[in-house]
N, C-alpha and C. Protein backbone atom coordinates (compact mmCIF):
# COMPACT_ATOMS: atom_id res chain seq x y z
N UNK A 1 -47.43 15.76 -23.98
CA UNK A 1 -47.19 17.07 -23.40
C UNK A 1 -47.45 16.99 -21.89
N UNK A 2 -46.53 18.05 -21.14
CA UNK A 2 -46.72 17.19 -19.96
C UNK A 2 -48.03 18.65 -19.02
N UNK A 3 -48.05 18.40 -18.28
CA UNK A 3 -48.92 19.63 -17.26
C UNK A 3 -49.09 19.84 -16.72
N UNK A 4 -48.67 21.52 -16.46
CA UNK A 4 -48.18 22.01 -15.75
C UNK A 4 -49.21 22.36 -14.05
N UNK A 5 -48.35 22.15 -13.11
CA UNK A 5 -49.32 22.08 -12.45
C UNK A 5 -48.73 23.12 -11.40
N UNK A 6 -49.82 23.73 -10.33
CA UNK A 6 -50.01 25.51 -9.66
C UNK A 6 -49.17 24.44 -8.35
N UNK A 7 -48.70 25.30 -8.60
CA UNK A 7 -47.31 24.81 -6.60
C UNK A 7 -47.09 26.06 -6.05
N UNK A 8 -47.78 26.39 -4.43
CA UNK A 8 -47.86 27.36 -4.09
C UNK A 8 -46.63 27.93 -4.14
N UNK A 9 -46.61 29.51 -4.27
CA UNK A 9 -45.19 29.78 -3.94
C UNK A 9 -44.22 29.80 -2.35
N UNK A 10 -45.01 29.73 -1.65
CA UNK A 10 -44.49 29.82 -0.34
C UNK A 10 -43.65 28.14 -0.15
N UNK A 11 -44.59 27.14 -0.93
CA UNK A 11 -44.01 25.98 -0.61
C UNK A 11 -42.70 25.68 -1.64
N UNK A 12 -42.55 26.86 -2.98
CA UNK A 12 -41.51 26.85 -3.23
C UNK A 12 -40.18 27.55 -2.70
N UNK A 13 -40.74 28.61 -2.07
CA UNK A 13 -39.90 29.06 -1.56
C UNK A 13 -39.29 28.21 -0.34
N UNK A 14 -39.85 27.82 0.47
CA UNK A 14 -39.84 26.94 1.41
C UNK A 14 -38.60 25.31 1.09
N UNK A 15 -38.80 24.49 -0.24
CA UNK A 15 -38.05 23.98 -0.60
C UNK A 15 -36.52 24.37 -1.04
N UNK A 16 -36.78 26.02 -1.49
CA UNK A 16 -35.26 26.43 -2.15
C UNK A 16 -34.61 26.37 -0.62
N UNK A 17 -35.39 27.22 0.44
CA UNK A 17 -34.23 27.30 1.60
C UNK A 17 -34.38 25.95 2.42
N UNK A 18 -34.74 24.70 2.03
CA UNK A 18 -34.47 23.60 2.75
C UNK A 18 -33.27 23.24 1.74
N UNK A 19 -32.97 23.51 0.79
CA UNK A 19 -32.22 22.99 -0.08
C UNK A 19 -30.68 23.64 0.23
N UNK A 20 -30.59 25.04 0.26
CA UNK A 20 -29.64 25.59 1.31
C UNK A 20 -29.05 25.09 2.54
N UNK A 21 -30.12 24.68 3.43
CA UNK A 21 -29.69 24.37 4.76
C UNK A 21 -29.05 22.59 4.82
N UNK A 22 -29.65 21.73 3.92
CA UNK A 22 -29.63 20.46 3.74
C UNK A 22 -28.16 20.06 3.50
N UNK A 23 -27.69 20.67 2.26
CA UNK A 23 -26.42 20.17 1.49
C UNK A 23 -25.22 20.64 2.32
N UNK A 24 -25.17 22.16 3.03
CA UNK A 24 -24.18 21.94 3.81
C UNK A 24 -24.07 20.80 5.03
N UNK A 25 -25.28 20.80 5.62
CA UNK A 25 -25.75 19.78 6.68
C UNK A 25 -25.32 18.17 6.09
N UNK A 26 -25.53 17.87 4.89
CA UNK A 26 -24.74 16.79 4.26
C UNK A 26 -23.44 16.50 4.67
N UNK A 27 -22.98 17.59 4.01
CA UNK A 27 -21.72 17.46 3.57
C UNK A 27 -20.82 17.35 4.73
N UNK A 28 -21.39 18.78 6.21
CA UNK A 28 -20.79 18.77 7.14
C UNK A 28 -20.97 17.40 8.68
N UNK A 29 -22.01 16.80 8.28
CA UNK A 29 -22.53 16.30 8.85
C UNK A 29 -22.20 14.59 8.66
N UNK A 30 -22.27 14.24 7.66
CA UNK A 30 -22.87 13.17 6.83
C UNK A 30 -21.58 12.52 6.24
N UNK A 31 -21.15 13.36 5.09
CA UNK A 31 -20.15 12.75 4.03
C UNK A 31 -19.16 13.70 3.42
N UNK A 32 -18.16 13.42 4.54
CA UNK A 32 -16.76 14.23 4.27
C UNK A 32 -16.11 13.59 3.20
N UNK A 33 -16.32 14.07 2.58
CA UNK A 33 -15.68 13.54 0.42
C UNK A 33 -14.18 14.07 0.65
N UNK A 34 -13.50 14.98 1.19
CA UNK A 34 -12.63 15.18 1.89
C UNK A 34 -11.61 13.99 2.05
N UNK A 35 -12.05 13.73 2.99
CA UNK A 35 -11.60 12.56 3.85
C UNK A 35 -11.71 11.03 2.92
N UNK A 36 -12.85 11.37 2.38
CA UNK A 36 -12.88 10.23 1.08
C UNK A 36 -12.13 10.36 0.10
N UNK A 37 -11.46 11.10 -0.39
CA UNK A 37 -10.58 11.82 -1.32
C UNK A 37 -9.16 11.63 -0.93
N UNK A 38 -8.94 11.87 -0.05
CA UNK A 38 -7.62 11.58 1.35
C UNK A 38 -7.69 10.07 1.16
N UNK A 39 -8.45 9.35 1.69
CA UNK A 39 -8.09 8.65 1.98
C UNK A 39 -7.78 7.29 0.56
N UNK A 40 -8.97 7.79 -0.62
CA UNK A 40 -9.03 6.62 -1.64
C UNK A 40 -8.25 7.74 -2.88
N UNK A 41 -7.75 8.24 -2.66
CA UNK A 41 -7.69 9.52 -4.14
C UNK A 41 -8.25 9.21 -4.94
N UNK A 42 -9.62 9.48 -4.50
CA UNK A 42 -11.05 9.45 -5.87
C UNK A 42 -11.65 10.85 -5.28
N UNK A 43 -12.06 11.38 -6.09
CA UNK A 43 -12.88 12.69 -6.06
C UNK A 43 -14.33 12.46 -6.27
N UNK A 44 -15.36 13.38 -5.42
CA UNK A 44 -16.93 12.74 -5.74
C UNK A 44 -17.25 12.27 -7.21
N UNK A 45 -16.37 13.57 -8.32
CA UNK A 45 -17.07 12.80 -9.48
C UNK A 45 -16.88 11.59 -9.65
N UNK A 46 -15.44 11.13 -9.41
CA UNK A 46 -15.24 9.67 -10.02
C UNK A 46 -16.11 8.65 -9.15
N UNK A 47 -16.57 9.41 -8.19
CA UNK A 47 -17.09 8.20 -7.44
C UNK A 47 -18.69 7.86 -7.59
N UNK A 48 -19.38 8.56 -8.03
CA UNK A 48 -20.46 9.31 -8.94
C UNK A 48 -20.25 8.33 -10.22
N UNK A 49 -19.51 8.75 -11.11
CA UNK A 49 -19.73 8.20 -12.42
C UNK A 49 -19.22 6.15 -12.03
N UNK A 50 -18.09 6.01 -11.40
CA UNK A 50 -18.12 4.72 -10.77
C UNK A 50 -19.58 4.01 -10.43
N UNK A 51 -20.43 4.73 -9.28
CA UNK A 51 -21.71 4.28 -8.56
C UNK A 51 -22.69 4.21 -9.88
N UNK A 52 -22.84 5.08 -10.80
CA UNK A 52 -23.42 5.31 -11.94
C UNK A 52 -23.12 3.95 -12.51
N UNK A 53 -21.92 3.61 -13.16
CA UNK A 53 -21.95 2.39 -13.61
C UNK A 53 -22.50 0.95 -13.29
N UNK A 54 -21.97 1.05 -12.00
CA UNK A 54 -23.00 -0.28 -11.26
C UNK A 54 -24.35 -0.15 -11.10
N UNK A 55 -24.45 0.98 -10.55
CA UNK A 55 -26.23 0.56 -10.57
C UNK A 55 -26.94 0.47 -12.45
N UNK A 56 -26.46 1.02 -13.49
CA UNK A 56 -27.16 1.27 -14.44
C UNK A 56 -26.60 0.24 -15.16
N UNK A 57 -25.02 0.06 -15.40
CA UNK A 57 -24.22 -0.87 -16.15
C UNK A 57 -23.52 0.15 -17.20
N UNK A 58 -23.22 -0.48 -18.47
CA UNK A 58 -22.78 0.52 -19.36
C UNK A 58 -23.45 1.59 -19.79
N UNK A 59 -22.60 2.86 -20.23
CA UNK A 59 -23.22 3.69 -20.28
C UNK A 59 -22.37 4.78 -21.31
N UNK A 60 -23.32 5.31 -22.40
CA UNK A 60 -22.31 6.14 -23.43
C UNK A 60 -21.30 7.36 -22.16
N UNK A 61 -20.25 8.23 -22.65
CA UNK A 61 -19.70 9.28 -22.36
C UNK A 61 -20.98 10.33 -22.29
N UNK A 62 -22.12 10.40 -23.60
CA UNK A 62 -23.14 11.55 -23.45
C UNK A 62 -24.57 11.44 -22.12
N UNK A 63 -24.19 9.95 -21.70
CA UNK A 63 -25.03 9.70 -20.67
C UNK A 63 -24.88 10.11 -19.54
N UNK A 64 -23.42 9.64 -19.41
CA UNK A 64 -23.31 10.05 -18.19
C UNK A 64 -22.97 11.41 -17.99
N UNK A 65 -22.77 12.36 -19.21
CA UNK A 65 -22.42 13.98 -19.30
C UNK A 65 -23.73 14.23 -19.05
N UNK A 66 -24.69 13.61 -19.26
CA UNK A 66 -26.58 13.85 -19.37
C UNK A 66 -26.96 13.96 -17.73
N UNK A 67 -26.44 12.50 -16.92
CA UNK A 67 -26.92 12.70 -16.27
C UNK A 67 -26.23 12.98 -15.03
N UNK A 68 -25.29 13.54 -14.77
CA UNK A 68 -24.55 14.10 -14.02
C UNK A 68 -24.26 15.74 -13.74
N UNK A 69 -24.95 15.89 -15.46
CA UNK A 69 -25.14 17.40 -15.92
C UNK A 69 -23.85 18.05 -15.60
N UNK A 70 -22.99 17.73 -16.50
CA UNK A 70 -21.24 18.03 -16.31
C UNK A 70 -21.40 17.83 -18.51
N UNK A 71 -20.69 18.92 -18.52
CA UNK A 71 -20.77 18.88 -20.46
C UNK A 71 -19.98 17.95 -20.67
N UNK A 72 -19.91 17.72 -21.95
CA UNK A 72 -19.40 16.46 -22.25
C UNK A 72 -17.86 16.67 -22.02
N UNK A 73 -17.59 18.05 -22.35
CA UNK A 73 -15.97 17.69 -22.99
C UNK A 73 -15.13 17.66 -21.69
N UNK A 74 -15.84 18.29 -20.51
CA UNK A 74 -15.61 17.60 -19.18
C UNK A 74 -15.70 16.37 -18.38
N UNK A 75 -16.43 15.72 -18.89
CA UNK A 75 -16.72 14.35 -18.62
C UNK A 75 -15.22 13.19 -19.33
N UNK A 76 -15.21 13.34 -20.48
CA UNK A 76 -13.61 12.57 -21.77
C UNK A 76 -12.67 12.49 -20.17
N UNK A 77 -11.98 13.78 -19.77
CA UNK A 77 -11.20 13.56 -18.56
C UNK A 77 -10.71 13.00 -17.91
N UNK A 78 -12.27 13.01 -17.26
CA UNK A 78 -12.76 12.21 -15.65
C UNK A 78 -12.44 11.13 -16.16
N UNK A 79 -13.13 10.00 -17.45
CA UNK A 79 -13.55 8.88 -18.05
C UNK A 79 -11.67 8.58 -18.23
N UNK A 80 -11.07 9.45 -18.71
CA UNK A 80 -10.00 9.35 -18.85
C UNK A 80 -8.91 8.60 -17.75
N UNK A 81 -9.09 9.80 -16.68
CA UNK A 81 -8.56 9.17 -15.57
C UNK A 81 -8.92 8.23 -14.73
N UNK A 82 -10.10 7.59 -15.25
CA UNK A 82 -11.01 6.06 -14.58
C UNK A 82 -10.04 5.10 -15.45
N UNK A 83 -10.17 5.07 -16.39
CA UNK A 83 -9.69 4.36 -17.69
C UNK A 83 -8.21 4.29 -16.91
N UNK A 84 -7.28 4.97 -16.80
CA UNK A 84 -6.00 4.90 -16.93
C UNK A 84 -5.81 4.21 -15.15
N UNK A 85 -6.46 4.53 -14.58
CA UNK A 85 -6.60 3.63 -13.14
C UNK A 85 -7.15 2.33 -12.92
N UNK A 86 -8.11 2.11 -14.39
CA UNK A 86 -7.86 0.75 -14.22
C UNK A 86 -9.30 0.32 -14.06
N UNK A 87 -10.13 1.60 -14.03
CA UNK A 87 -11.56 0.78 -12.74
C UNK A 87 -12.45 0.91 -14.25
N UNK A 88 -12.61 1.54 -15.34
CA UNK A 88 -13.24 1.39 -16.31
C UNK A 88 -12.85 1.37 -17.32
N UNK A 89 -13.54 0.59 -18.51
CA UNK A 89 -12.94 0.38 -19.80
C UNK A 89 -13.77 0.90 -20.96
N UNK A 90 -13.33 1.13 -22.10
CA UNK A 90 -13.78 1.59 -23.14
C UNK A 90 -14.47 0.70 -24.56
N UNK A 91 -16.08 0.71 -24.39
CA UNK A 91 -15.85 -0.53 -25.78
C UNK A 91 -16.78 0.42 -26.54
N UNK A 92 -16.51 0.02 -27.50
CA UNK A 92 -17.53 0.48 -29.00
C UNK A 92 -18.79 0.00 -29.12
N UNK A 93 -19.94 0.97 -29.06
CA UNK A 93 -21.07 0.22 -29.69
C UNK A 93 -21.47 -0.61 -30.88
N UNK A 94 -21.73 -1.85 -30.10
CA UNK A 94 -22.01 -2.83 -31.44
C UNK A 94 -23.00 -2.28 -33.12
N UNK A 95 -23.92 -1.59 -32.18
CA UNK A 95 -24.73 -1.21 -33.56
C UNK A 95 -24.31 0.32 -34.13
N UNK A 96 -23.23 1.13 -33.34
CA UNK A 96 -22.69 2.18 -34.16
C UNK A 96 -21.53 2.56 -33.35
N UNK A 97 -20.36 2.24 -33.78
CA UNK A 97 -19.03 2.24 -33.76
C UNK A 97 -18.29 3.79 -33.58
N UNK A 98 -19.44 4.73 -33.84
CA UNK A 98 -19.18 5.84 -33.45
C UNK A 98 -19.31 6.57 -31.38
N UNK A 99 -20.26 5.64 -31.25
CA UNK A 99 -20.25 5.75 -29.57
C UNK A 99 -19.16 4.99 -28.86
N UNK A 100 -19.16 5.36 -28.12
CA UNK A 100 -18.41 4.64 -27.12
C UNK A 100 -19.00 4.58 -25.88
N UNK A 101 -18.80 3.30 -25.18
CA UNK A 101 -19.62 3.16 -23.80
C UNK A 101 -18.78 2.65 -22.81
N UNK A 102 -19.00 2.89 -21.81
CA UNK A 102 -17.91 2.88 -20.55
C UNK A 102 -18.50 2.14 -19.20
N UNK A 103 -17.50 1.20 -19.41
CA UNK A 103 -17.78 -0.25 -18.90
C UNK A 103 -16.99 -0.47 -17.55
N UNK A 104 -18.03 -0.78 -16.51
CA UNK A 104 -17.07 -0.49 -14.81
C UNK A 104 -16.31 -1.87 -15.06
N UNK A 105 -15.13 -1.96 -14.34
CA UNK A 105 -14.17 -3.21 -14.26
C UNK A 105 -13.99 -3.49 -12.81
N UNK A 106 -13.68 -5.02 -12.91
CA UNK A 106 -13.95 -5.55 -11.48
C UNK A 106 -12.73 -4.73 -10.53
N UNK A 107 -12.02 -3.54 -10.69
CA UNK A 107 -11.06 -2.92 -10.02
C UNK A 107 -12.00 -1.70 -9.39
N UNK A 108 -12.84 -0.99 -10.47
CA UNK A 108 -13.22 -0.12 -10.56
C UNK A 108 -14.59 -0.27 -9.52
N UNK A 109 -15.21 -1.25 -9.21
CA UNK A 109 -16.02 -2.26 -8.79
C UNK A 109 -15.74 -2.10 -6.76
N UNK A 110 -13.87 -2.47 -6.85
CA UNK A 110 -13.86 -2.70 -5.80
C UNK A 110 -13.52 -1.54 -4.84
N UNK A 111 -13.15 -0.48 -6.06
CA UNK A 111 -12.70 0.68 -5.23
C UNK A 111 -13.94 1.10 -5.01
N UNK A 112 -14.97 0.96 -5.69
CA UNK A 112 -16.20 1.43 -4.73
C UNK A 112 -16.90 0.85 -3.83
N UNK A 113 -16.54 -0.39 -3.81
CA UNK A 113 -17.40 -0.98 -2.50
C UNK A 113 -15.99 -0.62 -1.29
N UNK A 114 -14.94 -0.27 -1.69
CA UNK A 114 -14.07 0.44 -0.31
C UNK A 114 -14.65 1.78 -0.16
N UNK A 115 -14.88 2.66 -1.17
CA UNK A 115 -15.46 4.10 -1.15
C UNK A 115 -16.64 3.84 -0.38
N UNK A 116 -17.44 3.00 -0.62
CA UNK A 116 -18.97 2.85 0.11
C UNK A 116 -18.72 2.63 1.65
N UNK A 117 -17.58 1.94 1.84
CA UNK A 117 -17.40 1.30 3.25
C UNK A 117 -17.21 2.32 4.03
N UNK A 118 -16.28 3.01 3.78
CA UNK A 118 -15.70 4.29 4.36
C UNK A 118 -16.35 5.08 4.68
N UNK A 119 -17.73 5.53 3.73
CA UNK A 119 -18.72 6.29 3.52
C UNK A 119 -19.38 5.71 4.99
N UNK A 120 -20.49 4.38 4.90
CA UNK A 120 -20.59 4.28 5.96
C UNK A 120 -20.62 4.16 7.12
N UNK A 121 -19.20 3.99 7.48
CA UNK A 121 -18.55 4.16 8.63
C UNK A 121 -18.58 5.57 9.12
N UNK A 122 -18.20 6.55 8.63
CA UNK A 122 -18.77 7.95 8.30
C UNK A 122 -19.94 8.37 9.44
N UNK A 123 -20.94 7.58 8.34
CA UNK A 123 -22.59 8.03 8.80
C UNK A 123 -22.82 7.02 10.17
N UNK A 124 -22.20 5.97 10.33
CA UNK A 124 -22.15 5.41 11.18
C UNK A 124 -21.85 6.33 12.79
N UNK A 125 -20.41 6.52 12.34
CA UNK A 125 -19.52 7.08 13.15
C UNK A 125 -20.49 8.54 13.77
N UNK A 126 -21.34 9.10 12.54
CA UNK A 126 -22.02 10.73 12.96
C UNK A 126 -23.51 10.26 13.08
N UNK A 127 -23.64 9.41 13.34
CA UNK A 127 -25.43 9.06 13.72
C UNK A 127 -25.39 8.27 14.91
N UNK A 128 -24.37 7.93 15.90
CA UNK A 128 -24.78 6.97 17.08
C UNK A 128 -25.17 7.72 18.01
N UNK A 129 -25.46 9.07 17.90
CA UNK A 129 -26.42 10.04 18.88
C UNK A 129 -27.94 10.07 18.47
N UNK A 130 -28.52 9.15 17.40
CA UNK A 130 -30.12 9.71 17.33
C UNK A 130 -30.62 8.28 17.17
N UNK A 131 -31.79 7.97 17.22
CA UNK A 131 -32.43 7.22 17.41
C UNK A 131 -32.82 6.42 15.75
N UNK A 132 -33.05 4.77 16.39
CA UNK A 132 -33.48 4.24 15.36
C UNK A 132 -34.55 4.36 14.59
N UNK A 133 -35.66 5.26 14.80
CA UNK A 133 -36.67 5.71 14.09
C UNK A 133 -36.17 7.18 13.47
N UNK A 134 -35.46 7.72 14.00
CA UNK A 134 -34.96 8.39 13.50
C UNK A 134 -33.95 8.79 12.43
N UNK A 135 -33.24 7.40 12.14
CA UNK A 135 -31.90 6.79 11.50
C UNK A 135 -33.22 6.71 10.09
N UNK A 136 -34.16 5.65 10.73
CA UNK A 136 -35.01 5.00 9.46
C UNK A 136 -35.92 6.48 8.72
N UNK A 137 -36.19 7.19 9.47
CA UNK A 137 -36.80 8.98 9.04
C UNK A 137 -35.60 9.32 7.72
N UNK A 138 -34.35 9.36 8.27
CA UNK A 138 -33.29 9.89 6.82
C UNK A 138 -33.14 9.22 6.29
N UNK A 139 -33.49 8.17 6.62
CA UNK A 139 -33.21 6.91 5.03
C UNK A 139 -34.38 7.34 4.22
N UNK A 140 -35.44 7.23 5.20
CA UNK A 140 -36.78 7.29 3.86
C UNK A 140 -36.78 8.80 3.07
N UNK A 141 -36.30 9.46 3.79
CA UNK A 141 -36.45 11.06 2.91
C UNK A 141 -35.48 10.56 2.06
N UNK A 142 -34.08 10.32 2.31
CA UNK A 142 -33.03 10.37 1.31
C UNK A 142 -33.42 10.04 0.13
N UNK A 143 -34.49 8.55 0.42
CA UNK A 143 -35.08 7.84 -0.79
C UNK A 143 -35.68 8.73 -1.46
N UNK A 144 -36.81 9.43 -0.82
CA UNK A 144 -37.60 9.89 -1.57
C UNK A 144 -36.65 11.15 -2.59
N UNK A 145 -36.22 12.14 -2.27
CA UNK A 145 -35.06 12.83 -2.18
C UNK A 145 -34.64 12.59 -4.01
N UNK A 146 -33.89 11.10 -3.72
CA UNK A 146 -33.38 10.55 -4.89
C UNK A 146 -34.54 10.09 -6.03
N UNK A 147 -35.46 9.48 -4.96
CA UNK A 147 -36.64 9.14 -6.26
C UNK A 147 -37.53 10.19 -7.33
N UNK A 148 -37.07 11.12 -6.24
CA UNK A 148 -38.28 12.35 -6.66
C UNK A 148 -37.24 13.17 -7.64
N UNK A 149 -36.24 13.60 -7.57
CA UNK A 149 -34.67 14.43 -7.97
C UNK A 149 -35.22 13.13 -9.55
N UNK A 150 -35.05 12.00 -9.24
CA UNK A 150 -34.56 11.30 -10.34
C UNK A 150 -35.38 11.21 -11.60
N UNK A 151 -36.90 11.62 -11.09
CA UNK A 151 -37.79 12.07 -11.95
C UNK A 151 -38.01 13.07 -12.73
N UNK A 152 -37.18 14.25 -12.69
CA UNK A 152 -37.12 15.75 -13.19
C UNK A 152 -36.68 15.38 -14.73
């Protein structure tokens, strides 16, 4: 059981409106998915459930509906239109033939290390105004960001 622990409210409140101000600041700032979309016709999800694959490896359809928090019968789709492009494949679980798990392919592989490139060129391109301690400041939040998000 886990426990529960007293978090002032001001410092929650305080996080909801950093959370507001952050993601447009992302998005407008940071990572025009836009332009990533334009330019690779991949949409964040696919590029999401793609990045998902490599870092984790295979992964059922309910996993990645789990952890993307997209329902399942929205997820078949997406998986769908990965599948039919080529970048992921479909195999059956060995110990129950009723799952299915979705397997990145060396296509699927490369369109994301072009998606990644692009990406950083991006942040590249919108960070040569601030400083290198400063560059290394948003890396380490981002981390934490993701480490801390990834724990919920």
């Amino acid at each position: 059981m886990t426990k529960k622990r007293s978090v002032d409210p001001v410092m929650i409140d305080s996080v909801a409106q950093n959370m507001l101000h952050v993601l447009p600041l992302i998005k407008k700032r940071l990572l025009h998915m836009d332009m990533v979309q334009k330019e690779h016709g991949t949409s964040l999800s696919h590029v999401q459930v793609l990045a998902m694959l490599q870092d984790v490896g295979t992964m059922s359809v309910s996993e990645i509906s789990r952890r993307l928090g997209i329902a399942k019968p929205n997820i078949t789709p997406l998986v769908d239109r990965l599948y039919a492009a080529g970048y992921v494949d479909r195999q059956h679980d060995e110990n129950d033939r009723r799952v299915v798990n979705i397997v990145l392919l060396p296509a699927g592989a490369e369109k994301l290390a072009a998606i990644r490139s692009t990406i950083s060129n991006q942040i590249q391109s919108q960070l040569e105004n601030i400083s290198v301690s400063e560059f290394k400041e948003l890396n380490d939040a981002l981390s934490s960001v993701v480490r801390i998000l990834s724990s919920l």
